[in-house]
C-alpha atoms as a PDB file:
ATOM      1  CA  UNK A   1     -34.541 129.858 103.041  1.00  0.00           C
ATOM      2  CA  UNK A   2     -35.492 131.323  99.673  1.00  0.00           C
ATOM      3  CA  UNK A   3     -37.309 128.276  98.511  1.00  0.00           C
ATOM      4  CA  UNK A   4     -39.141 129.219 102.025  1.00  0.00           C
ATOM      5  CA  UNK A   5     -40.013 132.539 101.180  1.00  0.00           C
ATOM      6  CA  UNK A   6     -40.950 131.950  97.320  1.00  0.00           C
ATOM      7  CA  UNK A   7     -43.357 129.852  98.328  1.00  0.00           C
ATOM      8  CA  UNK A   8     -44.693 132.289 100.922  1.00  0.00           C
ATOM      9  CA  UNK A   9     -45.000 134.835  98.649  1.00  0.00           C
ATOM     10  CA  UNK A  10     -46.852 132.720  96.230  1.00  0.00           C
ATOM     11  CA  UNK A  11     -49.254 131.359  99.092  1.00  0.00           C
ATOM     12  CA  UNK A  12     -50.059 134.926  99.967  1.00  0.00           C
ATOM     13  CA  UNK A  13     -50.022 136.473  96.522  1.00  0.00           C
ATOM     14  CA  UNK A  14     -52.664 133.938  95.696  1.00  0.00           C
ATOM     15  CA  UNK A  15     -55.134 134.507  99.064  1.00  0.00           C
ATOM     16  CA  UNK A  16     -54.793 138.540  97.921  1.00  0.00           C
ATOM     17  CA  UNK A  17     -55.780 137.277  94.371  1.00  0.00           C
ATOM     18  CA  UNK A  18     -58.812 135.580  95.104  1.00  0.00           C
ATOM     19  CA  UNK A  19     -59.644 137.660  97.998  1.00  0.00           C
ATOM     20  CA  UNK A  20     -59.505 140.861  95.691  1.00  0.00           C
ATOM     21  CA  UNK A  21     -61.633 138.772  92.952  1.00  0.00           C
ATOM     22  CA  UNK A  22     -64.203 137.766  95.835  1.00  0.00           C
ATOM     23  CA  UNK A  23     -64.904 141.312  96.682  1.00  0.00           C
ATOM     24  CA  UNK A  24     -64.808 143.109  92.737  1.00  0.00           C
ATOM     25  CA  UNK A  25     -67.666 139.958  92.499  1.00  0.00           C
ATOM     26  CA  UNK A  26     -69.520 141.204  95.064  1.00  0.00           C
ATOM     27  CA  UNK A  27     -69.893 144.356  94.456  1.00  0.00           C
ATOM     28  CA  UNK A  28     -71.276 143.791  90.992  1.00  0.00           C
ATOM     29  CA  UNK A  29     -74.583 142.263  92.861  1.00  0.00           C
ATOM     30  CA  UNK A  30     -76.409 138.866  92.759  1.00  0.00           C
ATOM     31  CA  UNK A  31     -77.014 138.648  89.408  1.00  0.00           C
ATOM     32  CA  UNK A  32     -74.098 140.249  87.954  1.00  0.00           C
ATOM     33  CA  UNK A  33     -71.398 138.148  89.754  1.00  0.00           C
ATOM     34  CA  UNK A  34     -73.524 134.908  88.877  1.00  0.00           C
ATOM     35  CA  UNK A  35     -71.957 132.058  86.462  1.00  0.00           C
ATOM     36  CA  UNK A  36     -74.903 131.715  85.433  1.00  0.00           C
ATOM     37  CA  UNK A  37     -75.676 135.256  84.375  1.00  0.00           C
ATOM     38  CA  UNK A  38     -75.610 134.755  80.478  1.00  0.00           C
ATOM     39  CA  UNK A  39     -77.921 132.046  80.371  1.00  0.00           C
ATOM     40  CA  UNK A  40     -79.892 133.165  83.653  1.00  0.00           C
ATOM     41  CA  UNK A  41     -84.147 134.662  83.169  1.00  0.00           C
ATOM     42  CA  UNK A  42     -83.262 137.038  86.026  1.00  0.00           C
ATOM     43  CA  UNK A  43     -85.998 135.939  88.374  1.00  0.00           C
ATOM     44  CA  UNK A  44     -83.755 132.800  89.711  1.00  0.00           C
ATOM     45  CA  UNK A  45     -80.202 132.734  89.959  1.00  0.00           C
ATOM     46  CA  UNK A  46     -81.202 128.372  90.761  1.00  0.00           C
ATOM     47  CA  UNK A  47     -79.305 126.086  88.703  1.00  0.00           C
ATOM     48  CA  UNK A  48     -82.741 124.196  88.797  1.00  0.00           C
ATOM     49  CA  UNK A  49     -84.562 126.852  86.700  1.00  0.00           C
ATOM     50  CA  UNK A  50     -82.226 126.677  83.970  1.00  0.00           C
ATOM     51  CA  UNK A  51     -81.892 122.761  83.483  1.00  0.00           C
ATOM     52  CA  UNK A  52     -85.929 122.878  82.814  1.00  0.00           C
END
């Protein structure tokens, strides 16, 4: 029963997680939130436009 509940409360500690980090992301904009934004022109956030 505790094993049960451990692991619930990991499950759901980790769906809050990345559901906080999904929307502080998104409110930083397109650009902002990008893993490409140190490396990224600004006018594209496509992977494409980078590689050339």
């Amino acid at each position: 029963m505790l094993v049960n509940v451990a692991i619930g409360a990991v499950v759901f500690g980790y769906a809050g997680f990345t559901l906080y980090r999904f929307v502080k992301n998104s409110s930083k904009g397109k650009c902002a939130a990008c893993e490409l934004s140190k490396n990224c022109s600004g006018s594209s956030c496509a992977v494409n436009d980078i590689i050339k």
